[in-house]
PDB file of N, CA and C in Angstrom:
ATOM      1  N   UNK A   1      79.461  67.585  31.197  1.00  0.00           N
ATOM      2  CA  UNK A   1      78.874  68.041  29.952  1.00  0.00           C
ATOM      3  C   UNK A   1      78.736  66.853  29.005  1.00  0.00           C
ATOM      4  N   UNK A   2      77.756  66.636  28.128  1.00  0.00           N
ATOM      5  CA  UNK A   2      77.422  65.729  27.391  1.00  0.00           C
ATOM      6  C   UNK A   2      77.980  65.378  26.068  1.00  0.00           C
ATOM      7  N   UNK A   3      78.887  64.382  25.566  1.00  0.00           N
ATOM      8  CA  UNK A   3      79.467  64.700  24.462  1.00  0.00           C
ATOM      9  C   UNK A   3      78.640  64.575  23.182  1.00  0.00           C
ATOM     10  N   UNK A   4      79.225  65.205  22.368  1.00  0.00           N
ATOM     11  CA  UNK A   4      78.263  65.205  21.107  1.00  0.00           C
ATOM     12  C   UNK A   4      79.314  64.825  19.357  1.00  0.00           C
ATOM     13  N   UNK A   5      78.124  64.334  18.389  1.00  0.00           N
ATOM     14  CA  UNK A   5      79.372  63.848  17.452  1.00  0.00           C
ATOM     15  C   UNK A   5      79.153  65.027  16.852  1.00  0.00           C
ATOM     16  N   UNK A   6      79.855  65.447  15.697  1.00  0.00           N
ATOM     17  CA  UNK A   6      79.567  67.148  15.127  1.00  0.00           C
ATOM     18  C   UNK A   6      80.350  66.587  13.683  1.00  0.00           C
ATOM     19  N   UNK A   7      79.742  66.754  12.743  1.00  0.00           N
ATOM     20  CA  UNK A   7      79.999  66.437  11.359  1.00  0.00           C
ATOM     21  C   UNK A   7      78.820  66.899  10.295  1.00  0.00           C
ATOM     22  N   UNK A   8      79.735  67.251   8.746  1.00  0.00           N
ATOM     23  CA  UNK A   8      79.126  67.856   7.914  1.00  0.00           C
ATOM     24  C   UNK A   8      78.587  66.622   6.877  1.00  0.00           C
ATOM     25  N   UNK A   9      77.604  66.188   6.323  1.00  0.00           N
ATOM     26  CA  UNK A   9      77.546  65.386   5.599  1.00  0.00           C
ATOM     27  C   UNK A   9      76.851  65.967   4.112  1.00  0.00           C
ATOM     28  N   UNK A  10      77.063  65.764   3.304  1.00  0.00           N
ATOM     29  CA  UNK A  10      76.431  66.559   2.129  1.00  0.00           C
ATOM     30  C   UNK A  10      76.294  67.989   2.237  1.00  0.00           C
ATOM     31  N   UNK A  11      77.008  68.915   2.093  1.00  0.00           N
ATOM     32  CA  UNK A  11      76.776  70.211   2.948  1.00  0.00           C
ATOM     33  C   UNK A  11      75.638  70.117   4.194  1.00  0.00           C
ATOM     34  N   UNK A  12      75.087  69.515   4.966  1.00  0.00           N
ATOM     35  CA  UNK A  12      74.365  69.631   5.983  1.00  0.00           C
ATOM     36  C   UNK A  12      74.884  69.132   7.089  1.00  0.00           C
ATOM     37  N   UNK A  13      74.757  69.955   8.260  1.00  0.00           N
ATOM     38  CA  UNK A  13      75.339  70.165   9.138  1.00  0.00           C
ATOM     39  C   UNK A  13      74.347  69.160  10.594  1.00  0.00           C
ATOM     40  N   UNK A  14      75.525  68.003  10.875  1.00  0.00           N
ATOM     41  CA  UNK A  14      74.828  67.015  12.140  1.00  0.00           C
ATOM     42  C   UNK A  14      75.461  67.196  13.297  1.00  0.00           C
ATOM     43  N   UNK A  15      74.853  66.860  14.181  1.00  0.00           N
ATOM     44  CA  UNK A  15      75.070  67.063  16.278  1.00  0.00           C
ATOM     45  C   UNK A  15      74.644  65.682  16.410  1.00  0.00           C
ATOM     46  N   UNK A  16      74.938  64.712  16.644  1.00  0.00           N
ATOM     47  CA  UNK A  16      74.723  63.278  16.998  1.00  0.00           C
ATOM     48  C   UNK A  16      74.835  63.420  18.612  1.00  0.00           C
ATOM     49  N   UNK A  17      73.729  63.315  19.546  1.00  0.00           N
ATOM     50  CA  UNK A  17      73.837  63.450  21.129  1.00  0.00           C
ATOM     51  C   UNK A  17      72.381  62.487  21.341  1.00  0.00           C
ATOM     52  N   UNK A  18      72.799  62.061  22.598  1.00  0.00           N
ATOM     53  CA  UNK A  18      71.799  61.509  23.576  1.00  0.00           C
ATOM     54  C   UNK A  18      70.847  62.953  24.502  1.00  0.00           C
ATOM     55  N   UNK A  19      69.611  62.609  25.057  1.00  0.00           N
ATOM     56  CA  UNK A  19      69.223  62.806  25.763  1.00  0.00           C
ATOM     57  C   UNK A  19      68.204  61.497  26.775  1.00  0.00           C
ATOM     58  N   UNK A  20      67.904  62.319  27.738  1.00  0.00           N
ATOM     59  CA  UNK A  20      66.651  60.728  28.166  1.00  0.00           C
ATOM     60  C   UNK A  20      65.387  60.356  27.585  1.00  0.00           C
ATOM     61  N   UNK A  21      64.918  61.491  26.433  1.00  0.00           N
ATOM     62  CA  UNK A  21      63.962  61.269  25.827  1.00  0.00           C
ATOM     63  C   UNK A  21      64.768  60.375  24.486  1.00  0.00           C
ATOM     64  N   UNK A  22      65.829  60.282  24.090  1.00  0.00           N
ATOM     65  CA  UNK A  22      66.231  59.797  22.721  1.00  0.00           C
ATOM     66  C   UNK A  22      66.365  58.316  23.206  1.00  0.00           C
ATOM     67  N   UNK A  23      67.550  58.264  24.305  1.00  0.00           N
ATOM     68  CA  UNK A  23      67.650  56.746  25.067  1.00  0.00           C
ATOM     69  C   UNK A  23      65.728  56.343  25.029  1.00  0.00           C
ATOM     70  N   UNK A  24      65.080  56.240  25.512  1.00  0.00           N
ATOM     71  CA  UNK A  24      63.795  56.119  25.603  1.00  0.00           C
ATOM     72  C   UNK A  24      63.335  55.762  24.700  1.00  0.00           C
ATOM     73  N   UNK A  25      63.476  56.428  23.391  1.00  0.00           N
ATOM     74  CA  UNK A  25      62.746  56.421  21.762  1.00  0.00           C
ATOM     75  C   UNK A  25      63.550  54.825  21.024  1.00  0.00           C
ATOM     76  N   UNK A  26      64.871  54.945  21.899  1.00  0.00           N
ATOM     77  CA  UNK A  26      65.581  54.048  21.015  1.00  0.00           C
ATOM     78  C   UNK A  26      66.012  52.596  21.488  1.00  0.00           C
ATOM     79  N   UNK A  27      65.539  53.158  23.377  1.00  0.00           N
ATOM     80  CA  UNK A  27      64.947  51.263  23.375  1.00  0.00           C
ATOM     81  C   UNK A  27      63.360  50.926  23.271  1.00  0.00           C
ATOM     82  N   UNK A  28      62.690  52.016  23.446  1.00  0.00           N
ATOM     83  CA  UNK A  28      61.553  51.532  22.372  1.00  0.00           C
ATOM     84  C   UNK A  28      61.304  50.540  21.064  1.00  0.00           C
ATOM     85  N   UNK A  29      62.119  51.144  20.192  1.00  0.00           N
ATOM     86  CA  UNK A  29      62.903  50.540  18.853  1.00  0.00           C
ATOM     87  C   UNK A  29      63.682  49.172  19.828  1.00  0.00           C
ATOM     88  N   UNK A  30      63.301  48.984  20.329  1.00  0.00           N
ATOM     89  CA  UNK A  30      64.516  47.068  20.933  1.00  0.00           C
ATOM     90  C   UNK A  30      65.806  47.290  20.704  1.00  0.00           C
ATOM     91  N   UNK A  31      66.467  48.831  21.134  1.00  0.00           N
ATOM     92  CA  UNK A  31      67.502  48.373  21.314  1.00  0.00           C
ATOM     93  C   UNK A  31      68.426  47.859  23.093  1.00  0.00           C
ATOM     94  N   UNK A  32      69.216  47.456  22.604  1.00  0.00           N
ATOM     95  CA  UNK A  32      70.033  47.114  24.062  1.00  0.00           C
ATOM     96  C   UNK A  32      70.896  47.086  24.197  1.00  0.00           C
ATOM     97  N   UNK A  33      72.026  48.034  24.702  1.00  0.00           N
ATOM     98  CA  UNK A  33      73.483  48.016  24.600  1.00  0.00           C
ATOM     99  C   UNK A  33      74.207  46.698  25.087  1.00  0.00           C
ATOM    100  N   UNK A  34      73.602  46.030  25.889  1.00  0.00           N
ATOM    101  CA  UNK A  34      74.266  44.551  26.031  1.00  0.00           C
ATOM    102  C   UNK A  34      74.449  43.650  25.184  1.00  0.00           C
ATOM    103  N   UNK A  35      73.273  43.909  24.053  1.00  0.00           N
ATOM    104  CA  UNK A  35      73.784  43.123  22.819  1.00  0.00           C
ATOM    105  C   UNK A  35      74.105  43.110  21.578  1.00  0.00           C
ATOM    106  N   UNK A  36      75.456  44.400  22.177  1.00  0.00           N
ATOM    107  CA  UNK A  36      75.919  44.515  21.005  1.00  0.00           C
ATOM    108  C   UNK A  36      76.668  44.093  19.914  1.00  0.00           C
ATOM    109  N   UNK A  37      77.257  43.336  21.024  1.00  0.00           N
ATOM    110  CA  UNK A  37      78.475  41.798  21.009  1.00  0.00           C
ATOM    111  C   UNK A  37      77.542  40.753  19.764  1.00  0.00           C
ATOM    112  N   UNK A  38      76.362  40.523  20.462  1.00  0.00           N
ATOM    113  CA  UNK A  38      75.565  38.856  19.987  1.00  0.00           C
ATOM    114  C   UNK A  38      74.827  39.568  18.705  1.00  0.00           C
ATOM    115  N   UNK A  39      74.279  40.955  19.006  1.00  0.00           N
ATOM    116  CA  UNK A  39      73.832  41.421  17.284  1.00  0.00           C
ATOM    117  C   UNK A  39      74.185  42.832  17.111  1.00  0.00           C
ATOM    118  N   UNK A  40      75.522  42.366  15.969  1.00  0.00           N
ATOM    119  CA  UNK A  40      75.847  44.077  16.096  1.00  0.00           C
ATOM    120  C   UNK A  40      75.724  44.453  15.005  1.00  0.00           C
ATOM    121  N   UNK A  41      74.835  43.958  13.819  1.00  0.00           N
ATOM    122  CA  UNK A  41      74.240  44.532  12.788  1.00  0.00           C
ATOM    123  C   UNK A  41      72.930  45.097  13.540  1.00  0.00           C
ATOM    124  N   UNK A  42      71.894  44.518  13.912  1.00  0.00           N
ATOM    125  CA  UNK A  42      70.783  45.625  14.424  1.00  0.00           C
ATOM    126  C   UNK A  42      71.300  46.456  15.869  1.00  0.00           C
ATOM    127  N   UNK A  43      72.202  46.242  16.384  1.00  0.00           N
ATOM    128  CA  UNK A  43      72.141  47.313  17.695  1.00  0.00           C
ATOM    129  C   UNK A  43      72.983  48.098  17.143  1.00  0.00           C
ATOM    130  N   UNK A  44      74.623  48.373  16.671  1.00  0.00           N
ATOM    131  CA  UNK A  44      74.959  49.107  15.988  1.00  0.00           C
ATOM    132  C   UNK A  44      73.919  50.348  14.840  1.00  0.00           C
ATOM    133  N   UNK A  45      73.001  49.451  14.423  1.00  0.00           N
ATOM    134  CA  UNK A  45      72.752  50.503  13.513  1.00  0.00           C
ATOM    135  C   UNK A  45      71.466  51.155  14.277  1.00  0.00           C
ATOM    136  N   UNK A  46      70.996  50.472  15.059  1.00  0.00           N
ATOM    137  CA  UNK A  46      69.849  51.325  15.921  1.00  0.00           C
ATOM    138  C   UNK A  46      70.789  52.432  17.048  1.00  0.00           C
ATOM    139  N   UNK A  47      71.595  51.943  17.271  1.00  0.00           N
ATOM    140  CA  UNK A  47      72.458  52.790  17.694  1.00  0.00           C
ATOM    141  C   UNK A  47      72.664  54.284  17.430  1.00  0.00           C
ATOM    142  N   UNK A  48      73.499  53.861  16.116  1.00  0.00           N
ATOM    143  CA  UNK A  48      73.575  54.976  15.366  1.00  0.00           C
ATOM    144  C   UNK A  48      72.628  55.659  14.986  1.00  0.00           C
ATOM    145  N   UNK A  49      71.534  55.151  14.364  1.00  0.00           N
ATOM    146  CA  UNK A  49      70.298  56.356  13.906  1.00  0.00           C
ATOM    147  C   UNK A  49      69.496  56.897  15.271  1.00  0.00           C
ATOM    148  N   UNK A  50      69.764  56.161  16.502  1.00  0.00           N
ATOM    149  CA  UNK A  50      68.905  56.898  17.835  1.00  0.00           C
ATOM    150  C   UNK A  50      70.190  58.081  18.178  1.00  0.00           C
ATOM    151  N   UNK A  51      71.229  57.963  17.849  1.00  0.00           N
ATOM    152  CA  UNK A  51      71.565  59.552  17.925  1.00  0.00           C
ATOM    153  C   UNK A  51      71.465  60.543  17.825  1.00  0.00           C
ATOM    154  N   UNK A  52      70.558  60.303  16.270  1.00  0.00           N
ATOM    155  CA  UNK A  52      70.039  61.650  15.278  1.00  0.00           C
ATOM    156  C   UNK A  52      68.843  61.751  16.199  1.00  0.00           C
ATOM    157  N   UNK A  53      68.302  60.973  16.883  1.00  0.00           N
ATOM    158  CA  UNK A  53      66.953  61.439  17.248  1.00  0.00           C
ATOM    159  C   UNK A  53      66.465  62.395  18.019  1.00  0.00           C
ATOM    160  N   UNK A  54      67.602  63.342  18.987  1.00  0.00           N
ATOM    161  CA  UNK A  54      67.721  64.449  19.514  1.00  0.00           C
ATOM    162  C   UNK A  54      67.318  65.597  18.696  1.00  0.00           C
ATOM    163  N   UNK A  55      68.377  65.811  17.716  1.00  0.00           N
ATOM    164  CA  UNK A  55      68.598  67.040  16.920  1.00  0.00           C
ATOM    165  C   UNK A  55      67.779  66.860  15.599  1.00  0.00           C
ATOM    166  N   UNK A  56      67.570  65.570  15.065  1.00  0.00           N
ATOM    167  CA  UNK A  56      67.520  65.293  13.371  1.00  0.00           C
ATOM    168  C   UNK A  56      66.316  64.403  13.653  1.00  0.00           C
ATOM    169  N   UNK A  57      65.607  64.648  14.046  1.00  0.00           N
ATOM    170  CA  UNK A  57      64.617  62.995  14.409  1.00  0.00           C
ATOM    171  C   UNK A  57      64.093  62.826  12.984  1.00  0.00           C
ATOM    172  N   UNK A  58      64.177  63.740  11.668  1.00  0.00           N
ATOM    173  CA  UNK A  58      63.548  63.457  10.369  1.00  0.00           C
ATOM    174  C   UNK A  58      64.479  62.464   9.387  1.00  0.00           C
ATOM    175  N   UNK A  59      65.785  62.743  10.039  1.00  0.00           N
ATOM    176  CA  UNK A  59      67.101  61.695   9.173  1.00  0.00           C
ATOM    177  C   UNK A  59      67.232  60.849  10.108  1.00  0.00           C
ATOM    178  N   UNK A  60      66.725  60.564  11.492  1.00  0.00           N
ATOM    179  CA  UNK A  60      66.661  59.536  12.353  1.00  0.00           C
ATOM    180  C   UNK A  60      66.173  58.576  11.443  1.00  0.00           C
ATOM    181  N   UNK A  61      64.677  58.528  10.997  1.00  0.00           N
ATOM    182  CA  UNK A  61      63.497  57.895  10.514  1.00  0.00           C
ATOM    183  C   UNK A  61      63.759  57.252   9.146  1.00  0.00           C
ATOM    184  N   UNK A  62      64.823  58.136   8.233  1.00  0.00           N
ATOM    185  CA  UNK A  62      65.400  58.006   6.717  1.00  0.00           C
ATOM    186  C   UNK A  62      66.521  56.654   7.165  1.00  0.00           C
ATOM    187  N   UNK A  63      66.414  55.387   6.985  1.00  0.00           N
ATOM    188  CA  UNK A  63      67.564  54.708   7.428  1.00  0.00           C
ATOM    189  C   UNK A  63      68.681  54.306   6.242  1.00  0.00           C
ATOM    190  N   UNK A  64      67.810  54.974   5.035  1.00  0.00           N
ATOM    191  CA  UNK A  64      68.580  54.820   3.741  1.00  0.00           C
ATOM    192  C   UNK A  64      69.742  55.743   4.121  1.00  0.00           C
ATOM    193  N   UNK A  65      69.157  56.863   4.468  1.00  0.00           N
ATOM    194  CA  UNK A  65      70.234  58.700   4.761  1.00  0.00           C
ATOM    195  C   UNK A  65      71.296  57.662   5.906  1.00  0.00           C
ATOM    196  N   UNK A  66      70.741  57.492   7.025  1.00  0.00           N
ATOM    197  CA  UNK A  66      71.928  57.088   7.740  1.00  0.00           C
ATOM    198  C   UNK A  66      72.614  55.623   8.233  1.00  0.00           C
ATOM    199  N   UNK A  67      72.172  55.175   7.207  1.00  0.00           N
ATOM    200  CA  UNK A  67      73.238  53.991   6.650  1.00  0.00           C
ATOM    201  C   UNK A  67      74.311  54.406   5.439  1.00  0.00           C
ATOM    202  N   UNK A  68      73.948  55.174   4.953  1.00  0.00           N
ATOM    203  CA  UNK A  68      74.160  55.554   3.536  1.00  0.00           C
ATOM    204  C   UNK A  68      75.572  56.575   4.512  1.00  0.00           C
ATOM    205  N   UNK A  69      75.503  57.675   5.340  1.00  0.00           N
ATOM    206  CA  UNK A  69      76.123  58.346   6.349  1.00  0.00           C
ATOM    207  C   UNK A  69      76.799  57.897   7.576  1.00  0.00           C
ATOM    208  N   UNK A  70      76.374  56.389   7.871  1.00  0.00           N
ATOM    209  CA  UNK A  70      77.383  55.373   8.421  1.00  0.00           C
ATOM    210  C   UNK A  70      78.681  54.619   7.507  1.00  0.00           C
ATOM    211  N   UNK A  71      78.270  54.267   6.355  1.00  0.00           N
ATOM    212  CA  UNK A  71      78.866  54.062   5.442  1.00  0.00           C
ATOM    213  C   UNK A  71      80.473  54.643   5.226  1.00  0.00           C
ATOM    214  N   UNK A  72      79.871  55.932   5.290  1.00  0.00           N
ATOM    215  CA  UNK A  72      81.108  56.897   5.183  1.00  0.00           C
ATOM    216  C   UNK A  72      82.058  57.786   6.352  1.00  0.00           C
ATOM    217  N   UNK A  73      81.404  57.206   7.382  1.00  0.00           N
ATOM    218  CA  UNK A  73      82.142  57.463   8.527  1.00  0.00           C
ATOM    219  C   UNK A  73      83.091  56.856   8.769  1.00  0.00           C
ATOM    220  N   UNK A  74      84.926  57.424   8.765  1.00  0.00           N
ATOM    221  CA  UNK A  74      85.995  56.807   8.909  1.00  0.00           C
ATOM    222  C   UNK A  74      85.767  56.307  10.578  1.00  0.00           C
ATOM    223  N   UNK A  75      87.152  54.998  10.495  1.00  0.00           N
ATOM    224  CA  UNK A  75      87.027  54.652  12.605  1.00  0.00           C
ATOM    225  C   UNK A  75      85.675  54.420  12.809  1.00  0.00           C
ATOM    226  N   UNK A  76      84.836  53.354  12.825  1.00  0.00           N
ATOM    227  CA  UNK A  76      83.896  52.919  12.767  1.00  0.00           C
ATOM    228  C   UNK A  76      83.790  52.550  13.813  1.00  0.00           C
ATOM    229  N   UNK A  77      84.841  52.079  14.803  1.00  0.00           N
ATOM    230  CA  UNK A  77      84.838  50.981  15.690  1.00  0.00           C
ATOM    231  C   UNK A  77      84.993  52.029  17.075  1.00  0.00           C
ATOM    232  N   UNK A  78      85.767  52.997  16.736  1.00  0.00           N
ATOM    233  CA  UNK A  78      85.717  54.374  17.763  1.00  0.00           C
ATOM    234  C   UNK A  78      84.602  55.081  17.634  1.00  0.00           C
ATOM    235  N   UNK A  79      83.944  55.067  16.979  1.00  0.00           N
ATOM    236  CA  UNK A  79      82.105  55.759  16.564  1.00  0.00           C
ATOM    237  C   UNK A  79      81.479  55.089  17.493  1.00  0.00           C
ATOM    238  N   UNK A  80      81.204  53.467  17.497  1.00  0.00           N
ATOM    239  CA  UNK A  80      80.492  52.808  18.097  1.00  0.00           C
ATOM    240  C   UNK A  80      80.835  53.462  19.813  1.00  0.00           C
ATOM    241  N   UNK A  81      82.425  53.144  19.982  1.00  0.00           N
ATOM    242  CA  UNK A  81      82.616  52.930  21.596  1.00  0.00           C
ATOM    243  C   UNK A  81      82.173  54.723  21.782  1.00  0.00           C
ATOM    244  N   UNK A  82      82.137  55.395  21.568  1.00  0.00           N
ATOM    245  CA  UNK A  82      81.808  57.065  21.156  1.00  0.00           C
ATOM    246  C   UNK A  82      80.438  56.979  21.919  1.00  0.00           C
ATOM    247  N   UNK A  83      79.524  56.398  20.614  1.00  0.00           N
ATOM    248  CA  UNK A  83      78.267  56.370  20.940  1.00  0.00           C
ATOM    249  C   UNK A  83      77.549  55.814  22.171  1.00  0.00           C
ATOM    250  N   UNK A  84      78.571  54.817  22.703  1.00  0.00           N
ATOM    251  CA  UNK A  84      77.683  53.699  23.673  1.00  0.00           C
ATOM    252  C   UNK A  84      78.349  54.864  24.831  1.00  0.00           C
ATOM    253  N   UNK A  85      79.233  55.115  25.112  1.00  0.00           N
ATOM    254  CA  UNK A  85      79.093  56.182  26.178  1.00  0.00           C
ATOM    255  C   UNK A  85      78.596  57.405  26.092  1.00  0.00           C
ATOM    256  N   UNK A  86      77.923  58.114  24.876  1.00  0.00           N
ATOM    257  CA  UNK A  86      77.185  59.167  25.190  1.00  0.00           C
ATOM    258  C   UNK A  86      75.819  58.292  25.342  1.00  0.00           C
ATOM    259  N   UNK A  87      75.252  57.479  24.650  1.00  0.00           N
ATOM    260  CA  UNK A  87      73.935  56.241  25.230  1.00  0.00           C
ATOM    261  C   UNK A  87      73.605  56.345  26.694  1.00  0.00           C
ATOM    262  N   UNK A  88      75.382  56.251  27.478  1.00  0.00           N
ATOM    263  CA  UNK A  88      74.997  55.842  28.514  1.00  0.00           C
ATOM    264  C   UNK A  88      75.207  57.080  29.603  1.00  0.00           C
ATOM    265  N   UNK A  89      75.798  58.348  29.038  1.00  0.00           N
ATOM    266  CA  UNK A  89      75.366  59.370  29.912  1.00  0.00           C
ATOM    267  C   UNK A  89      74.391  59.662  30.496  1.00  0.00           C
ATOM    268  N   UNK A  90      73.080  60.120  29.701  1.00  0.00           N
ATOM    269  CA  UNK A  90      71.987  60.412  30.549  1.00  0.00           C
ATOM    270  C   UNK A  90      71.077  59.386  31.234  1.00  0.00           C
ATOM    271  N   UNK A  91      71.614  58.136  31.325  1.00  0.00           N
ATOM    272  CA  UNK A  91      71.265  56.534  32.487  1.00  0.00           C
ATOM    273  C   UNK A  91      72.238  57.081  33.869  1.00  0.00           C
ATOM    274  N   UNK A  92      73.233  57.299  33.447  1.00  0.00           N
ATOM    275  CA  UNK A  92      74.371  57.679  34.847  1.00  0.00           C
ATOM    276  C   UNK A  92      73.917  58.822  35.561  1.00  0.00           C
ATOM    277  N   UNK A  93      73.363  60.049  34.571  1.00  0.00           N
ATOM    278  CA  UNK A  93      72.806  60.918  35.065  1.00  0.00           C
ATOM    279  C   UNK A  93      71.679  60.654  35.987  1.00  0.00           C
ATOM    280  N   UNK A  94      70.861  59.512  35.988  1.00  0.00           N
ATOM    281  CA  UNK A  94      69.848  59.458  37.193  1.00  0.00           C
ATOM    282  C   UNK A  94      70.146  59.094  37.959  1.00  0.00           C
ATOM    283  N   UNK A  95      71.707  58.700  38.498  1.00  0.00           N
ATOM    284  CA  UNK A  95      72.047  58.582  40.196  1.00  0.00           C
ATOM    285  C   UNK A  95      72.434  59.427  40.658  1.00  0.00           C
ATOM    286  N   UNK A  96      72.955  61.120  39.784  1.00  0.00           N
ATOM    287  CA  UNK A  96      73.185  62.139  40.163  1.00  0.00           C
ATOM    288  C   UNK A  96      72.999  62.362  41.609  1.00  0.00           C
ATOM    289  N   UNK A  97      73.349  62.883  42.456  1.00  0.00           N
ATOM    290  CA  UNK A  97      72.609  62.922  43.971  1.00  0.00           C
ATOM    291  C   UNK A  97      72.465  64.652  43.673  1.00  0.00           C
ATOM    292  N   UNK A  98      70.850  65.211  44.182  1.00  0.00           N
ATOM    293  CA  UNK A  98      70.841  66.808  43.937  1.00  0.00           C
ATOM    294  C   UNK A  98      71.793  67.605  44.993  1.00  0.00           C
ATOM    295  N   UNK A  99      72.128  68.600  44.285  1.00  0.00           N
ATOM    296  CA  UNK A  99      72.701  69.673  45.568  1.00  0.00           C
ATOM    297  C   UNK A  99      72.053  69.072  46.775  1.00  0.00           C
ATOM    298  N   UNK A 100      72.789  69.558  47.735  1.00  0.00           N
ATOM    299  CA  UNK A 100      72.431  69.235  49.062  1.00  0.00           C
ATOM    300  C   UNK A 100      71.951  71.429  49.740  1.00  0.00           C
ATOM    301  N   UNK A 101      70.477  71.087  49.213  1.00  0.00           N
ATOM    302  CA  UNK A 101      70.162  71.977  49.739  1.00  0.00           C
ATOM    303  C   UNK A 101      68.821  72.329  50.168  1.00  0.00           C
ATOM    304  N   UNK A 102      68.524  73.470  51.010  1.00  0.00           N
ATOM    305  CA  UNK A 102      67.198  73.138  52.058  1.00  0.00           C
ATOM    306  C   UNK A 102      65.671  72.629  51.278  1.00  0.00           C
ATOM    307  N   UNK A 103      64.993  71.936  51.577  1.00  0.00           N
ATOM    308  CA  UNK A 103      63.833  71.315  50.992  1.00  0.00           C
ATOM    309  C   UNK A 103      64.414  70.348  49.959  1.00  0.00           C
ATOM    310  N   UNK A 104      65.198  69.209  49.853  1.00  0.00           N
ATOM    311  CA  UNK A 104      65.710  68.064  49.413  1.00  0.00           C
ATOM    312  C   UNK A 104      64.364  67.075  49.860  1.00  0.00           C
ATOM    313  N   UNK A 105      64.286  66.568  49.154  1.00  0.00           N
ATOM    314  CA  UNK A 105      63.135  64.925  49.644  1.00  0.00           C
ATOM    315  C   UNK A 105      63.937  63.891  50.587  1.00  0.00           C
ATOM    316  N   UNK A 106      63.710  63.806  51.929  1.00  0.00           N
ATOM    317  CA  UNK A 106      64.364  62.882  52.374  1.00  0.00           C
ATOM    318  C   UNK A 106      63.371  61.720  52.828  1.00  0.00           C
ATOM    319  N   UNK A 107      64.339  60.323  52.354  1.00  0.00           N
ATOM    320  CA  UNK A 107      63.756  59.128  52.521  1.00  0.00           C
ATOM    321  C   UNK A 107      63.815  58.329  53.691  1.00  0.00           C
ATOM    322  N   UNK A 108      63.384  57.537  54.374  1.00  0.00           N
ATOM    323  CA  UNK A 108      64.118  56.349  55.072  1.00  0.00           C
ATOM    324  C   UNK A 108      62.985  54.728  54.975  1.00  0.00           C
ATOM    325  N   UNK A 109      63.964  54.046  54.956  1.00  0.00           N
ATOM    326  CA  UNK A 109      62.928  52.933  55.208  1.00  0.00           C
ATOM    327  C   UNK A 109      61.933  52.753  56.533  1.00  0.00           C
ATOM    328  N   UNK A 110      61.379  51.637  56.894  1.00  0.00           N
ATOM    329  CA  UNK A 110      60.658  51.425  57.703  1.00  0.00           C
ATOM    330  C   UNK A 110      60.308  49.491  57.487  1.00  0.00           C
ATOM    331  N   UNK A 111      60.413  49.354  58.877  1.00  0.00           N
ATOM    332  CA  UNK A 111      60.529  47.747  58.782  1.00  0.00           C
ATOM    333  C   UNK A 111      58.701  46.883  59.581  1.00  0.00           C
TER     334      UNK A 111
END
């Protein structure tokens, strides 16, 4: 199951989650979890606002709203490591192997 962040900010109510369409939207935007180390002012914060882009894609777009809502998020540093493994759920999800059941696509090479 996919984890999700769940918090109230100004009385309004956020779900911070990945899907493969959000991963998608948000290395579009240049991001790259490898460099988060060498720039972690822009991947951190692209980070963070490609979360909203599931549920909130309108406070995704506001980067005043969620900087302004990063700001105030206690454990900052557990947010990040949070985020980069829900990031990287639905990537892991495409080695899934399907049920093993009748009419499966089977492959083989050929030399």
């Amino acid at each position: 199951m996919a984890k999700k962040i769940k918090f109230t900010y100004k009385d309004r109510d956020y779900v911070l989650e990945f899907n493969r369409n959000s991963v998608r939207a948000l290395e579009a935007q240049g991001f790259q979890v490898e460099k988060i180390d060498a720039q972690p002012d822009t991947m951190i914060s692209l980070l963070f606002a490609g979360a909203f882009l599931m549920h909130h894609r309108n406070a995704a777009t506001n980067r005043k709203l969620v900087e302004e809502i990063f700001r105030n998020i206690p454990k900052r540093g557990e947010l990040v490591e949070t985020l980069v493994e829900m990031y990287q759920e639905p990537l892991l999800a495409l080695f899934d192997e399907p049920e093993e059941t009748e009419g499966n696509l089977k492959w083989e090479t050929e030399d």
